[in-house]
Protein backbone atom coordinates (compact mmCIF):
# COMPACT_ATOMS: atom_id res chain seq x y z
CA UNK A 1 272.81 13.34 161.48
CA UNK A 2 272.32 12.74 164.94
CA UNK A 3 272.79 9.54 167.21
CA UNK A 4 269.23 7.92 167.27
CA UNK A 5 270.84 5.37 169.79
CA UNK A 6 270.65 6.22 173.40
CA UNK A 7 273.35 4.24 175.83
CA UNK A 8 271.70 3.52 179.13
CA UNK A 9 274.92 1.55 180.49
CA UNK A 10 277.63 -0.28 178.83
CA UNK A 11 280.17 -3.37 180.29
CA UNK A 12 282.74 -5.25 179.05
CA UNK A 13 282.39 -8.80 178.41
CA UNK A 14 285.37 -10.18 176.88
CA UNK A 15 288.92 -8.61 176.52
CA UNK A 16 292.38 -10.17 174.91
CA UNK A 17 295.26 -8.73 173.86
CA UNK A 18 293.57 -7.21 170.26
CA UNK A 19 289.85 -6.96 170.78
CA UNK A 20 287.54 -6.10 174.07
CA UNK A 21 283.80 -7.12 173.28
CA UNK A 22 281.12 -4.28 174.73
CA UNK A 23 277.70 -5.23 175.82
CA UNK A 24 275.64 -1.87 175.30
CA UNK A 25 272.26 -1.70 177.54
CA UNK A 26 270.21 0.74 174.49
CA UNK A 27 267.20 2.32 173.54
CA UNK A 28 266.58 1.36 169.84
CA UNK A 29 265.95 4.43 167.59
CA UNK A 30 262.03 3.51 168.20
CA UNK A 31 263.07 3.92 171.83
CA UNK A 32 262.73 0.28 172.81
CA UNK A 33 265.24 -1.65 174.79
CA UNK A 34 267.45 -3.61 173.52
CA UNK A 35 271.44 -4.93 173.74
CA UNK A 36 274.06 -4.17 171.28
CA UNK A 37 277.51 -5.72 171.20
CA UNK A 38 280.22 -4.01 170.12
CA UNK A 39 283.69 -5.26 169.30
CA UNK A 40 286.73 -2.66 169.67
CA UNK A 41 289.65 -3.33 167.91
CA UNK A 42 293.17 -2.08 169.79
CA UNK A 43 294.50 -1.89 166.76
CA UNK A 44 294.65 0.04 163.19
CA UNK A 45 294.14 -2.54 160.11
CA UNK A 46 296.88 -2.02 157.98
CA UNK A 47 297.19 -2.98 154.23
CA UNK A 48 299.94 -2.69 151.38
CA UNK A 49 299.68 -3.03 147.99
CA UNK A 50 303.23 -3.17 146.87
CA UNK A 51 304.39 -2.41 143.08
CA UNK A 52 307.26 -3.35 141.54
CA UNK A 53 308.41 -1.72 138.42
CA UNK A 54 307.58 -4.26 136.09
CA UNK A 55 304.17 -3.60 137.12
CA UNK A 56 303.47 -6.89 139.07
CA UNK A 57 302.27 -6.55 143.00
CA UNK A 58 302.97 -9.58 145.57
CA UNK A 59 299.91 -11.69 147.22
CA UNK A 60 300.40 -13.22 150.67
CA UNK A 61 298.48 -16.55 151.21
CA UNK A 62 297.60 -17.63 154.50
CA UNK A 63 295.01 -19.82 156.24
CA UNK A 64 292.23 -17.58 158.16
CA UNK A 65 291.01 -19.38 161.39
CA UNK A 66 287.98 -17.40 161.82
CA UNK A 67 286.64 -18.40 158.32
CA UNK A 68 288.77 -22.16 157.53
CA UNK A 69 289.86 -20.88 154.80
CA UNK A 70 292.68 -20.19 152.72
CA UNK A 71 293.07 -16.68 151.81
CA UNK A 72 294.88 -14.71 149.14
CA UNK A 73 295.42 -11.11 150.36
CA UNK A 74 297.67 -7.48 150.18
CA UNK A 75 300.16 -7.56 153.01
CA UNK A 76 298.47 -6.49 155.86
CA UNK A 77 298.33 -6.78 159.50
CA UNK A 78 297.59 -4.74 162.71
CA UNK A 79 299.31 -1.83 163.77
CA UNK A 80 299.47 0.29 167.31
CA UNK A 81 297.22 3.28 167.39
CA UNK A 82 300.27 4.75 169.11
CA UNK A 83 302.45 4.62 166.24
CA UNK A 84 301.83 6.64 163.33
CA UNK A 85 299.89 4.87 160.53
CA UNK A 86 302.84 4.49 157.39
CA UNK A 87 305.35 3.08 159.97
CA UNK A 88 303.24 -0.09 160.92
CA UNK A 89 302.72 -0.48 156.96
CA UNK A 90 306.28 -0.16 156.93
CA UNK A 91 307.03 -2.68 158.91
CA UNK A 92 304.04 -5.10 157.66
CA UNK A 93 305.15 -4.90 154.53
CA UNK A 94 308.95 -5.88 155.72
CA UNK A 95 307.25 -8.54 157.86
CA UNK A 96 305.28 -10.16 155.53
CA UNK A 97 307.15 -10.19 152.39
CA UNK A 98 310.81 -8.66 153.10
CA UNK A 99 310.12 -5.39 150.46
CA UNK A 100 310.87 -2.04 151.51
CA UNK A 101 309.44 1.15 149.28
CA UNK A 102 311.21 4.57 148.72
CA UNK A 103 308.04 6.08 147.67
CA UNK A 104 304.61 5.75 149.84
CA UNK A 105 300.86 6.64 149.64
CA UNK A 106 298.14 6.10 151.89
CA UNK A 107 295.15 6.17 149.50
CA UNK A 108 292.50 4.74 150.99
CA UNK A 109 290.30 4.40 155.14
CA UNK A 110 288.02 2.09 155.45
CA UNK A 111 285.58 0.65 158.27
CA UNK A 112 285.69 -3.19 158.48
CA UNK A 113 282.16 -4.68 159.73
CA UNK A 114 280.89 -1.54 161.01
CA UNK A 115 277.96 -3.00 162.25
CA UNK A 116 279.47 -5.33 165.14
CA UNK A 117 282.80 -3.37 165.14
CA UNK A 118 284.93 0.31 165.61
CA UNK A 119 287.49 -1.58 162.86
CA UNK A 120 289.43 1.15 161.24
CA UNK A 121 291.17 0.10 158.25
CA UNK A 122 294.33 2.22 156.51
CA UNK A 123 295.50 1.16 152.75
CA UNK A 124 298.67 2.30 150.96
CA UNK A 125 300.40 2.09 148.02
CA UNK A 126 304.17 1.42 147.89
CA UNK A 127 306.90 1.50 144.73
CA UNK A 128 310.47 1.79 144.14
CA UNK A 129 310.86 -1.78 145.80
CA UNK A 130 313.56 -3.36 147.77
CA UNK A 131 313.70 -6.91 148.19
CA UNK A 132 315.34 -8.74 151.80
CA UNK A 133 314.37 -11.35 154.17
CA UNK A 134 310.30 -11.68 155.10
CA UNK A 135 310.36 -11.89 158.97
CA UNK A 136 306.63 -13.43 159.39
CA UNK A 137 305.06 -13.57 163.22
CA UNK A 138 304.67 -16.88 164.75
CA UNK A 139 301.19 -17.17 164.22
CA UNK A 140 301.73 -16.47 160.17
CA UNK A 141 302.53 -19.30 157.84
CA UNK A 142 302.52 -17.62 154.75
CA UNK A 143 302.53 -18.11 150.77
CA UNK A 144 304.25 -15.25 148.74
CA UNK A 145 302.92 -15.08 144.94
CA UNK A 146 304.32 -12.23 142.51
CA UNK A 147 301.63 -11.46 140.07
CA UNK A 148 301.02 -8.66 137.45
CA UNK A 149 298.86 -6.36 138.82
CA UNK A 150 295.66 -6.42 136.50
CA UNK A 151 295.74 -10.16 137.51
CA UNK A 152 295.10 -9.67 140.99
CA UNK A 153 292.69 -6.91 139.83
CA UNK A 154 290.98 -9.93 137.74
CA UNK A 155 291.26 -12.09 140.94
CA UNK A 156 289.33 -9.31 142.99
CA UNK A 157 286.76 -9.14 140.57
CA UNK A 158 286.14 -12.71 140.51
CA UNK A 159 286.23 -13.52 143.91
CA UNK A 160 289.38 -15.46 144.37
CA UNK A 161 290.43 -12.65 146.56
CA UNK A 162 287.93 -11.84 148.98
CA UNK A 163 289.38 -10.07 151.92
CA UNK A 164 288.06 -7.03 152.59
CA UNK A 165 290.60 -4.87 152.41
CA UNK A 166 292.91 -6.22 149.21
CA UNK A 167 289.54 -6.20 147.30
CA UNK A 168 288.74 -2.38 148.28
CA UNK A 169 292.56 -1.57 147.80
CA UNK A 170 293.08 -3.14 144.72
CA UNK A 171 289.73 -2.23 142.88
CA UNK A 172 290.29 1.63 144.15
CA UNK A 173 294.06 1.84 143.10
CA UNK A 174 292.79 0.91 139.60
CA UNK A 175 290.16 3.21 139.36
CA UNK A 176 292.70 5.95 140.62
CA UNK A 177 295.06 4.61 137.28
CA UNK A 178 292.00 4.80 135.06
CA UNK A 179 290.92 8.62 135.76
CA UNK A 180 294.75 9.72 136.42
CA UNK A 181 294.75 9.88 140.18
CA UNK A 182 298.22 8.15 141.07
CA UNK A 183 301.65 9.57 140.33
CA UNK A 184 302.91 9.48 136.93
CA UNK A 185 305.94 7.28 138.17
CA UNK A 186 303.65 4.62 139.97
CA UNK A 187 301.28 5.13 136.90
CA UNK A 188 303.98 4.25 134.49
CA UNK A 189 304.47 0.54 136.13
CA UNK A 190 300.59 -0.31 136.71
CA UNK A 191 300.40 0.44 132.49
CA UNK A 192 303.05 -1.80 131.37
């Protein structure tokens, strides 16, 4: 379809190191006037569902300053729109919870907010785990909780994970078990 918006001028307004806020001087699709504010994001959203072979997946907890709340999520984070996509989960996952995978798939893009925001947001599934040392950022404080995977399924469903992305990621990646979609070896730990 095509753009009913017209762009008459457009400034920035704010700008830090992640996000620059856009004030857009419009025409409404009735072909009013009107403002609309735009966050960009400098980054990619990146999220990990990790599975180990006994069929569990690890949570990360952390406290969410924007909402003031606590929040029970997939490992995720930002990462450079320079780099390619798997390497920031890579090192996310690493980040957050110490695991490294042999065996990767990005399974899922979604936009985060997409009426305030350009938020692009890249989901992957990761198996044949390796465990070492979590190496959070400063600004992380974070809660690692090991649970079988249809329970953080459950908690997705019943809103004790709400986070955007985990409850996409994990109620797609089920789906994908239930009509076949994932490979028989990551299949074989989500059934047990």
């Amino acid at each position: 379809m095509k753009n009913p918006w017209t762009t008459l001028k457009t400034k920035p307004v704010y700008d830090n190191p992640w996000i620059e806020v856009v004030e857009h001087d419009v025409l409404n699709p009735k072909g009013r006037p009107g403002i609309y504010g735009v966050v960009r994001y400098k980054n990619l959203a990146i999220g990990v569902i990790p599975i180990h072979a006994d069929g569990t997946t690890v949570l990360v907890g952390q406290y969410r300053y924007p909402l003031d709340v606590y929040s029970w999520e997939i490992p995720e984070g930002g990462g450079s729109r320079a780099v390619e996509p798997l390497e920031s989960a890579r090192r996310e996952l690493a980040e957050e919870t110490g695991l490294s995978a042999a065996k990767w798939l990005r399974f899922m893009e979604l936009h985060l907010s997409n009426s305030v925001s350009d938020e692009h947001a890249i989901n992957f599934l990761a198996w044949d785990l390796s465990q070492g040392a979590a190496r959070p950022d400063d600004t992380e404080q974070l809660a690692i909780r090991r649970v079988p995977f249809a329970e953080a399924v459950r908690m997705a469903m019943e809103g004790e994970i709400t986070d955007a992305m985990a409850v996409a990621g994990l109620l797609k990646a089920q789906l994908m078990l239930d009509r076949g979609l994932l490979p028989d070896e990551l299949a074989a730990c989500l059934r047990q």
